[in-house]
C-alpha atoms as a PDB file:
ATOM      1  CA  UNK A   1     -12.442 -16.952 -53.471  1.00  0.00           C
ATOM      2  CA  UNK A   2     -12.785 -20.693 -54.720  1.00  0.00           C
ATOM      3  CA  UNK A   3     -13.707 -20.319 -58.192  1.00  0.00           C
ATOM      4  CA  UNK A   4     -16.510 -22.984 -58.618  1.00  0.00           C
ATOM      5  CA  UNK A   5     -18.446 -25.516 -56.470  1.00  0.00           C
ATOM      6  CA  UNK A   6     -19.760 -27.354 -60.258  1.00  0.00           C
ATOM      7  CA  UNK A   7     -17.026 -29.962 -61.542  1.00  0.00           C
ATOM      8  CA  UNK A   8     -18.679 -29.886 -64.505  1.00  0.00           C
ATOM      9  CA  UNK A   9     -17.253 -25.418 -65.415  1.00  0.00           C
ATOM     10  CA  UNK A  10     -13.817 -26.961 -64.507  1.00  0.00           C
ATOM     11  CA  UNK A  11     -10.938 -24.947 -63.003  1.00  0.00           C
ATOM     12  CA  UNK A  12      -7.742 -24.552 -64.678  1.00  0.00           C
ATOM     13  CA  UNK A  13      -5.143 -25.619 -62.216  1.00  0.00           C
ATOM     14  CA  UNK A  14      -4.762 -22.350 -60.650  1.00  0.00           C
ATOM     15  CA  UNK A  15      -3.439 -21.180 -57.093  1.00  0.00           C
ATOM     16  CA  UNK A  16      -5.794 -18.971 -55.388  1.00  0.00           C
ATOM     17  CA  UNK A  17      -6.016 -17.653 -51.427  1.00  0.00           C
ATOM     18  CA  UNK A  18      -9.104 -18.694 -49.452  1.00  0.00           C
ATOM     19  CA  UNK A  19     -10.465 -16.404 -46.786  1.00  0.00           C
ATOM     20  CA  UNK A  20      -9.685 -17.946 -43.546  1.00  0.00           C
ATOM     21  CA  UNK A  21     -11.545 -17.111 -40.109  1.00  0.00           C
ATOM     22  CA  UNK A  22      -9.087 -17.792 -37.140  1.00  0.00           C
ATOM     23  CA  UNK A  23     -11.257 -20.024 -34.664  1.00  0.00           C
ATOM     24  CA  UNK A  24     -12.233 -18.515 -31.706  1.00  0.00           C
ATOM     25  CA  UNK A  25     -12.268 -20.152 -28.508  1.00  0.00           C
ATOM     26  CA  UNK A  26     -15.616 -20.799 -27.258  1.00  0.00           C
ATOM     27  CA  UNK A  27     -16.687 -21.019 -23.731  1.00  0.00           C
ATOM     28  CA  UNK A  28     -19.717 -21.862 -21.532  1.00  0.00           C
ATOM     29  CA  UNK A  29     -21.491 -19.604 -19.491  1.00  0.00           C
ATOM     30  CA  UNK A  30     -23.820 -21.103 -16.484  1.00  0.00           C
ATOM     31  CA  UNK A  31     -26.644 -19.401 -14.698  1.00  0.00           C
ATOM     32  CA  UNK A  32     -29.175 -20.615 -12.173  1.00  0.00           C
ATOM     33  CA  UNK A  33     -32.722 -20.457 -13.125  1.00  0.00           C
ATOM     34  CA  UNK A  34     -35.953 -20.696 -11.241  1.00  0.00           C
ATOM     35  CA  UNK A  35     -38.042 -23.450 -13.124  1.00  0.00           C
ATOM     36  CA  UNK A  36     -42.019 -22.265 -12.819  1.00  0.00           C
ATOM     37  CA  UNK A  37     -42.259 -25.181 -10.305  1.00  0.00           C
ATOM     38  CA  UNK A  38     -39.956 -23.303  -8.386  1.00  0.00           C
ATOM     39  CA  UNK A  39     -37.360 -25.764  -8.726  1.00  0.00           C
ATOM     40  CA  UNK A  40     -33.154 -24.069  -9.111  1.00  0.00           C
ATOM     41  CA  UNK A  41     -31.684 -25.592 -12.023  1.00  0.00           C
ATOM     42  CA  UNK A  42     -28.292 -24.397 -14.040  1.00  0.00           C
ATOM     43  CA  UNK A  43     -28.908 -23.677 -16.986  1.00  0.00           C
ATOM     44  CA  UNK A  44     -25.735 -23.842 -19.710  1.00  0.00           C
ATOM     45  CA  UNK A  45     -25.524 -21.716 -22.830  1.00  0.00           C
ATOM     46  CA  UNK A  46     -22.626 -21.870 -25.130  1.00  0.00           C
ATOM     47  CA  UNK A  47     -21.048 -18.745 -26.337  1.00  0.00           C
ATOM     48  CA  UNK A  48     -18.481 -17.383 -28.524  1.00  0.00           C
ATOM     49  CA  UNK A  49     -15.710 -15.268 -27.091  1.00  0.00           C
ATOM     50  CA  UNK A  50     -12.493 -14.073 -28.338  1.00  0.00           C
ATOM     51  CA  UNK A  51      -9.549 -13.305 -25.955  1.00  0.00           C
ATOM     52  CA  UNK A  52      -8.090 -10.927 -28.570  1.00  0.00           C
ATOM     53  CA  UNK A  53     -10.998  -9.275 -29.583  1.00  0.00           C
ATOM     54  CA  UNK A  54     -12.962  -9.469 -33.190  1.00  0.00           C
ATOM     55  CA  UNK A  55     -12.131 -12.832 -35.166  1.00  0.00           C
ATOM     56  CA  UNK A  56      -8.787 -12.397 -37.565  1.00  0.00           C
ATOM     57  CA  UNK A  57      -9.030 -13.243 -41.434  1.00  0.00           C
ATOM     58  CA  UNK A  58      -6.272 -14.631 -43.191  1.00  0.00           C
ATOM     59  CA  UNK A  59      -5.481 -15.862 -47.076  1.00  0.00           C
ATOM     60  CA  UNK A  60      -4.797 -19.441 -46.965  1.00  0.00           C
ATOM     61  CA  UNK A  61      -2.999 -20.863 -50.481  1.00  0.00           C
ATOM     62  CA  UNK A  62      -5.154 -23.139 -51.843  1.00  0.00           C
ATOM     63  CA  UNK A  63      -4.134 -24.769 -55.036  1.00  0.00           C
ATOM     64  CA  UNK A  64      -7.548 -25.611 -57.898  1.00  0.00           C
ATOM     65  CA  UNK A  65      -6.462 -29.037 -59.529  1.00  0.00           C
ATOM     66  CA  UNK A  66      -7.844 -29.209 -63.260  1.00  0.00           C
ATOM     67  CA  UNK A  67      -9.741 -32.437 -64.121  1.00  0.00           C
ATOM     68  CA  UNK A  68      -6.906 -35.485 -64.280  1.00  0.00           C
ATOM     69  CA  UNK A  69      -4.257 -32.841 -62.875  1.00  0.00           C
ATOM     70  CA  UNK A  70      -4.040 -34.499 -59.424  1.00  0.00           C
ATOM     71  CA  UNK A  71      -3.932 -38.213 -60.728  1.00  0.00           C
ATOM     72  CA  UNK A  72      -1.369 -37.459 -62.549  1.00  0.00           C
ATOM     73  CA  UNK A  73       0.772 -35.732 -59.796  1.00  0.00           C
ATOM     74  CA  UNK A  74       0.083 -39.125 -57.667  1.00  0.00           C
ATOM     75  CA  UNK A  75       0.887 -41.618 -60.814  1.00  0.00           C
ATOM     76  CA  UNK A  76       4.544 -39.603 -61.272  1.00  0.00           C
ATOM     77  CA  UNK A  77       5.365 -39.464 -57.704  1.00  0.00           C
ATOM     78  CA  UNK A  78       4.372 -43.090 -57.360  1.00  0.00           C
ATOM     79  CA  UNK A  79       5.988 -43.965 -60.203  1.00  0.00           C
ATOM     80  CA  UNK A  80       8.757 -42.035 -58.738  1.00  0.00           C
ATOM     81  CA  UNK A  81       9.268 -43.787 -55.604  1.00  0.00           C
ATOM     82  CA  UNK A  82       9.073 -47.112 -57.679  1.00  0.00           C
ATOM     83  CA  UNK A  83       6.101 -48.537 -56.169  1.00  0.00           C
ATOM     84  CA  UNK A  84       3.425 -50.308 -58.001  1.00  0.00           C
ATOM     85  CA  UNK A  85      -0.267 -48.764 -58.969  1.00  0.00           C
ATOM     86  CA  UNK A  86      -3.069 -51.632 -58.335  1.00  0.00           C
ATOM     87  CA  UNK A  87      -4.715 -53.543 -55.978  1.00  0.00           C
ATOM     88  CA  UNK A  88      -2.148 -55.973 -54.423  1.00  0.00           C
ATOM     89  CA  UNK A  89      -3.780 -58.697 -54.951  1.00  0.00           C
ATOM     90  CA  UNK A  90      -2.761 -58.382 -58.743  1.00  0.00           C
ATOM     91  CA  UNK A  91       0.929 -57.827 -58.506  1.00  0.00           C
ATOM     92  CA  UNK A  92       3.128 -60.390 -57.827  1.00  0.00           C
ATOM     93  CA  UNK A  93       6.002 -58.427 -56.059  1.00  0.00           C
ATOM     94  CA  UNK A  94       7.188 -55.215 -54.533  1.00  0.00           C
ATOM     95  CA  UNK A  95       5.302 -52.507 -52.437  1.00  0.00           C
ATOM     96  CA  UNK A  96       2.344 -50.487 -54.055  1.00  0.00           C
ATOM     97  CA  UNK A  97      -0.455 -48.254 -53.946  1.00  0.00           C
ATOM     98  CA  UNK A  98      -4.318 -48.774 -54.462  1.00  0.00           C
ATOM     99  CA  UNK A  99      -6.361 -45.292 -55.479  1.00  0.00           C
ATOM    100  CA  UNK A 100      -9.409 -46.176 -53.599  1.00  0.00           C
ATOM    101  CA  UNK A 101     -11.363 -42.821 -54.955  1.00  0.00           C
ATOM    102  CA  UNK A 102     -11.063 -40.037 -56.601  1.00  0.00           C
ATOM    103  CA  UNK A 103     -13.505 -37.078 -57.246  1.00  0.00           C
ATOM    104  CA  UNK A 104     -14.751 -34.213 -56.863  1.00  0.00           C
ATOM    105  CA  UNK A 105     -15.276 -32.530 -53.202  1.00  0.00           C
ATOM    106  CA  UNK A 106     -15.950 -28.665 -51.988  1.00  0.00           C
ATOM    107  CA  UNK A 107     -14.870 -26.903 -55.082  1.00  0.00           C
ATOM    108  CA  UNK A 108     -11.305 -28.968 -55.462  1.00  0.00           C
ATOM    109  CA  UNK A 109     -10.478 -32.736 -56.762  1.00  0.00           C
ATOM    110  CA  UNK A 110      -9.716 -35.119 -54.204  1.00  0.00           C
ATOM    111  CA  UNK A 111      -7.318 -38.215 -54.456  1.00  0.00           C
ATOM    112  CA  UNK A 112      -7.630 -40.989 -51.315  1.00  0.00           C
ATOM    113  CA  UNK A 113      -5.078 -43.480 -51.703  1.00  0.00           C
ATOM    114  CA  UNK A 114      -3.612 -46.648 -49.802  1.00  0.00           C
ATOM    115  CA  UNK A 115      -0.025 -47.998 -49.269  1.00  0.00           C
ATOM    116  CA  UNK A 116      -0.024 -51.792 -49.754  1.00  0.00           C
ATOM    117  CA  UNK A 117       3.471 -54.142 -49.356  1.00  0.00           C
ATOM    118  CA  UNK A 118       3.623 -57.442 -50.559  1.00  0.00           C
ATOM    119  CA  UNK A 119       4.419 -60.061 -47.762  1.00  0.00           C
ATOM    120  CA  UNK A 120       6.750 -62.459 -49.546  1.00  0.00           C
ATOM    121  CA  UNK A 121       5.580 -66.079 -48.071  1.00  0.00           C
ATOM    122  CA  UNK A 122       7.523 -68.639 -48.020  1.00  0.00           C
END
């Protein structure tokens, strides 16, 4: 179960499994139908079928970041790979990343980032 949908009660950087409904495949089902004007029209309707029978549940690992835990897995692995943090606009050499948001999204902390290399021009 994910443990809160409010940033604000925090999570404590915790691994937990998340129920997890196998898709089923869905199909479409058509059927003629007398119109009261008497015209024959096909009518579509979209249902839900399973080849295998009732929908399967699994436990997906699912890892809760704490507040700042996430940043600072992306700063050491940048950091890591020797690439610059910044917009690349403001570094004068080598290859970087920009964090273009971070936040808070569906119970978890979210990290969206962009690789950037500097064109050398001369």
């Amino acid at each position: 179960m994910i443990p809160s949908e409010d940033p604000a009660r925090g999570n404590d950087g915790r691994d937990v499994f998340v129920p997890w409904v196998l898709a089923t495949q869905k199909t479409k089902r058509q059927r003629r139908v007398t119109t009261k004007k008497g015209q024959s029209v096909i009518e579509t309707a979209a249902e839900i079928e399973s080849a295998e029978g009732p929908s399967k549940m699994f436990n997906r690992y699912y890892h809760m970041f704490s507040e700042g835990e996430l940043y600072e897995l992306t700063r050491s692995a940048v950091q890591e790979l020797r690439l610059a943090i910044g917009v690349e606009s403001d570094v004068s050499a080598g290859d970087g990343v920009e964090i273009m948001q971070c936040g808070w999204e569906r119970s978890n902390y979210y990290i969206e980032i962009r690789r950037w290399r500097r064109q050398d021009t001369f």
